[in-house]
Protein backbone atom coordinates (compact mmCIF):
# COMPACT_ATOMS: atom_id res chain seq x y z
CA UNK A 1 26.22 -105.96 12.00
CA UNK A 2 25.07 -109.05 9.91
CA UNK A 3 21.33 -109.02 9.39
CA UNK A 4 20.43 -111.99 11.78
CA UNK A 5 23.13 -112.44 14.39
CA UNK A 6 23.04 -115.31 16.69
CA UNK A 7 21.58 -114.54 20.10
CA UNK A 8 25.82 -114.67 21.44
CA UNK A 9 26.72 -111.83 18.57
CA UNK A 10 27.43 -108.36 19.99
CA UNK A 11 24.61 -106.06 19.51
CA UNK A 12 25.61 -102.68 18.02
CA UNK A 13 23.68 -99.14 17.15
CA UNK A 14 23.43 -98.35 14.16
CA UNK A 15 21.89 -95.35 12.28
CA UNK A 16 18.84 -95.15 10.69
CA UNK A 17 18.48 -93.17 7.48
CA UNK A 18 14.67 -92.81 8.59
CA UNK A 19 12.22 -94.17 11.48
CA UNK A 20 8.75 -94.57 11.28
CA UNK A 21 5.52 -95.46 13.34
CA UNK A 22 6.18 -99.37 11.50
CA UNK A 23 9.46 -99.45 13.18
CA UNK A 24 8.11 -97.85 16.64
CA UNK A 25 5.60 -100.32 16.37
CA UNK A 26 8.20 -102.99 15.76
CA UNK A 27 10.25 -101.96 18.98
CA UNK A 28 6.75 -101.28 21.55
CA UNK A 29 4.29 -103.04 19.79
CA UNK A 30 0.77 -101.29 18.02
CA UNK A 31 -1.15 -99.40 20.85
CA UNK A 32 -2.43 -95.67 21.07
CA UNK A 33 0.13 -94.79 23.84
CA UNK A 34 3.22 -96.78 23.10
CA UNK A 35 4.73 -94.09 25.83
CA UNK A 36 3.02 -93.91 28.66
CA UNK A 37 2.72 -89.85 27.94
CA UNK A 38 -0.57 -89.48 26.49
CA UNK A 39 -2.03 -87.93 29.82
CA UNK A 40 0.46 -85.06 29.18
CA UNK A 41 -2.19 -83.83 25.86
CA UNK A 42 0.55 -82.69 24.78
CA UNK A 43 1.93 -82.79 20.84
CA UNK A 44 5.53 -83.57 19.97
CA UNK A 45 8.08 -82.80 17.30
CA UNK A 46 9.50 -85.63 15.14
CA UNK A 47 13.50 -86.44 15.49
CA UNK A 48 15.65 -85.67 13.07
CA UNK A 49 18.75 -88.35 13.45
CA UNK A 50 17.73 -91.72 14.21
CA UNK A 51 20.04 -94.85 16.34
CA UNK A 52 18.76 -98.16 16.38
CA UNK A 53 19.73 -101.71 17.46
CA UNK A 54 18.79 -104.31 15.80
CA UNK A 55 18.24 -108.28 17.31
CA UNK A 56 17.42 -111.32 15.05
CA UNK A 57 16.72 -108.76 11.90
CA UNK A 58 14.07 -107.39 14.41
CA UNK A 59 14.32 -103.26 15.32
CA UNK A 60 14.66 -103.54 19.33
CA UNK A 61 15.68 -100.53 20.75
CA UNK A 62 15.65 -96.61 19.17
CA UNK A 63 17.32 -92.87 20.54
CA UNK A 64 16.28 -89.71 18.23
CA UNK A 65 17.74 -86.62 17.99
CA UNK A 66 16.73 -82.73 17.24
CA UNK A 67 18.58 -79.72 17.83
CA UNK A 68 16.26 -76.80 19.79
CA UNK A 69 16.05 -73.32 20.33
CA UNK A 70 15.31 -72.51 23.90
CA UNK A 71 16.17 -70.04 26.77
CA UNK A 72 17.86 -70.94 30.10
CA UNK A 73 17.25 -67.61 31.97
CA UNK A 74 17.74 -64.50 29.94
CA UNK A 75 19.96 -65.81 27.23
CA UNK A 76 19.08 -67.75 24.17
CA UNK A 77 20.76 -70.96 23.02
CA UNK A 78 19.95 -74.34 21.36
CA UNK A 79 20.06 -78.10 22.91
CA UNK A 80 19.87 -81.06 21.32
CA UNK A 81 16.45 -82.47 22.10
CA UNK A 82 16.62 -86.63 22.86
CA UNK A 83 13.37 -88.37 22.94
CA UNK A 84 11.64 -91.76 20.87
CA UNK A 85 14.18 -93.63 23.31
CA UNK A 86 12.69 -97.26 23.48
CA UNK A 87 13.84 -100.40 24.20
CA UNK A 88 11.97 -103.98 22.89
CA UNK A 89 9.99 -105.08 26.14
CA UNK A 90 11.36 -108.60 25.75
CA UNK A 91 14.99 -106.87 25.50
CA UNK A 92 15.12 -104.44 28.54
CA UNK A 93 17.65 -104.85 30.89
CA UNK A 94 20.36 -105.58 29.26
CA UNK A 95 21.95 -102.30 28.31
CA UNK A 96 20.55 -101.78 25.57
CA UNK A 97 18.97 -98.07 26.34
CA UNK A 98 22.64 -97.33 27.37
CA UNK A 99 23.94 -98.42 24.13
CA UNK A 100 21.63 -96.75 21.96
CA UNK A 101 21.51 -93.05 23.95
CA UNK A 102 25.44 -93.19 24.19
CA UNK A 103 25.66 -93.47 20.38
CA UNK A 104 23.11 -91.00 20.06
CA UNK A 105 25.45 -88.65 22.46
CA UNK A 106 28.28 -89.17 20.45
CA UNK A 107 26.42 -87.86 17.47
CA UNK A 108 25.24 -84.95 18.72
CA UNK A 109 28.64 -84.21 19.88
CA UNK A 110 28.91 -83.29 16.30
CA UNK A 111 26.07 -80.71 16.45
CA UNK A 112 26.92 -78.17 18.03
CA UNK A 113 24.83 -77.65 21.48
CA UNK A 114 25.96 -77.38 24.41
CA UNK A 115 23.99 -79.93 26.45
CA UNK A 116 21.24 -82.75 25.59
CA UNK A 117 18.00 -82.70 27.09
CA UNK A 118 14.99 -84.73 27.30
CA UNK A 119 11.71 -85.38 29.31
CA UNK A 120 10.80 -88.32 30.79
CA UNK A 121 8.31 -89.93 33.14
CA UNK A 122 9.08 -90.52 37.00
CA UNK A 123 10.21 -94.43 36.30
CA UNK A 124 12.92 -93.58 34.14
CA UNK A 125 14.72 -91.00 36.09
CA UNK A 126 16.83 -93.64 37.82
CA UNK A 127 18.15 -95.12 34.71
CA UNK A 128 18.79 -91.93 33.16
CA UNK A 129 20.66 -90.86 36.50
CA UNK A 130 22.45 -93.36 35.79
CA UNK A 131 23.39 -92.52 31.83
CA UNK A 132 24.61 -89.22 33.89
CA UNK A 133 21.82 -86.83 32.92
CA UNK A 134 20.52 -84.37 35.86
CA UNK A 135 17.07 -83.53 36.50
CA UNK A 136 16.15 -80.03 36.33
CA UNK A 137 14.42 -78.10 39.35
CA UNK A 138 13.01 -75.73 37.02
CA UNK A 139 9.74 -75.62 35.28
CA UNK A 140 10.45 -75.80 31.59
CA UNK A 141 7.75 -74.48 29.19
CA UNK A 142 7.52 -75.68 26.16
CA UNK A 143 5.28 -74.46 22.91
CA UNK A 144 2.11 -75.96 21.83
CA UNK A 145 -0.46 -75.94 19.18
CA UNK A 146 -2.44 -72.11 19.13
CA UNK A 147 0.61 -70.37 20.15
CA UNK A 148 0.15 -72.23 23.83
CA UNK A 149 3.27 -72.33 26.19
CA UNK A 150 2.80 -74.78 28.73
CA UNK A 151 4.70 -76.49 31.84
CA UNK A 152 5.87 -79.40 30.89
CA UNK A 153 4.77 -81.98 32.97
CA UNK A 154 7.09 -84.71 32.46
CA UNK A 155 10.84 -84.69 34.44
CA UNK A 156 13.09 -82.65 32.13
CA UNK A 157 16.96 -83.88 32.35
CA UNK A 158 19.60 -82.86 31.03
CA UNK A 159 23.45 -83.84 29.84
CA UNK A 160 26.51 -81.83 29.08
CA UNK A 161 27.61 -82.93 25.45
CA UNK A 162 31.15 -81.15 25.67
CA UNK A 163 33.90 -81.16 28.74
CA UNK A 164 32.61 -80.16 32.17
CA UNK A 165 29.85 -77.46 30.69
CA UNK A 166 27.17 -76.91 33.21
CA UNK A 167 23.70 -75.74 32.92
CA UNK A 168 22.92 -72.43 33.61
CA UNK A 169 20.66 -71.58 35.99
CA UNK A 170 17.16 -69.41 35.23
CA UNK A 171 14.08 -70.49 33.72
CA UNK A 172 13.98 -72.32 30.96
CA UNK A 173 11.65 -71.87 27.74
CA UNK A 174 12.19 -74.39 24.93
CA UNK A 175 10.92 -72.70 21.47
CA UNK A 176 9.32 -75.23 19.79
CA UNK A 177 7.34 -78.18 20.74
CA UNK A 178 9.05 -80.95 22.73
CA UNK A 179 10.82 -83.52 21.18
């Protein structure tokens, strides 16, 4: 994609060799809950693989990435953990949180897991619907600081990365903190 593409150019996602609070910051703008999850108290794990769009040279919208060890019922297996999804406030609507969590799907494809999961707050379940996630019924807990589990309070959904897999039913324990 050429570094400043006219406003008609095809945006496309691109990955990011790192991504850092400057380019958060560049996407939602400097504040101490670019979010809207700080109420949670909870901490959260940096991703791994990074997908970004870029508009005008500017960073506008961002999916990471993280594969997870958790347990749905009695058996243990990993996920890949989606989360940092943002889109540029003066750029939502127009696809591009579609763009940028499909081509983080289609890496983690490559990853091995079964299924993608993430958490998100009420608003968004819609437009994840949407993307074809599910929400989950089931309280997930997830890890914490002090060797603290804890329910996580935000809407946990979750994707099928291969075929027609579904999720198995039981409990569900994600060992680590959430992405």
């Amino acid at each position: 994609m050429a570094e400043n593409p006219s406003p008609s150019a095809p945006l496309t996602v691109v990955r990011l060799a790192r991504y850092t609070t400057a380019d958060q910051g560049e996407i939602l703008g400097v504040g101490d809950d670019p979010f809207g999850v700080a109420w949670t108290g909870l901490t959260w794990l940096p991703k791994e693989h990074h997908f970004g769009i870029r508009h005008d040279g500017r960073l506008v919208a961002h999916a990471g990435l993280l594969r997870l060890p958790v347990s749905i019922g009695c058996t243990g297996t990993e996920v890949v953990g989606v989360g940092g999804v943002a889109v540029a406030p003066g750029m939502q609507g127009r696809g591009l949180a579609r763009l940028v969590v499909a081509a983080a799907l289609e890496h983690a494809r490559t990853m091995g897991p079964r299924h993608a999961l993430l958490f998100c707050r009420p608003a968004l379940v819609s437009l994840y619907q949407r993307l074809g996630w599910h929400a989950l019924d089931e309280e997930v807990l997830v890890e914490q600081p002090g060797d603290r589990l804890t329910a996580m309070p935000l809407r946990t959904m979750v994707t099928p990365l291969h075929g027609d897999v579904r999720w198995p039913p039981g409990p569900v324990r994600l060992f680590s903190l959430p992405m």
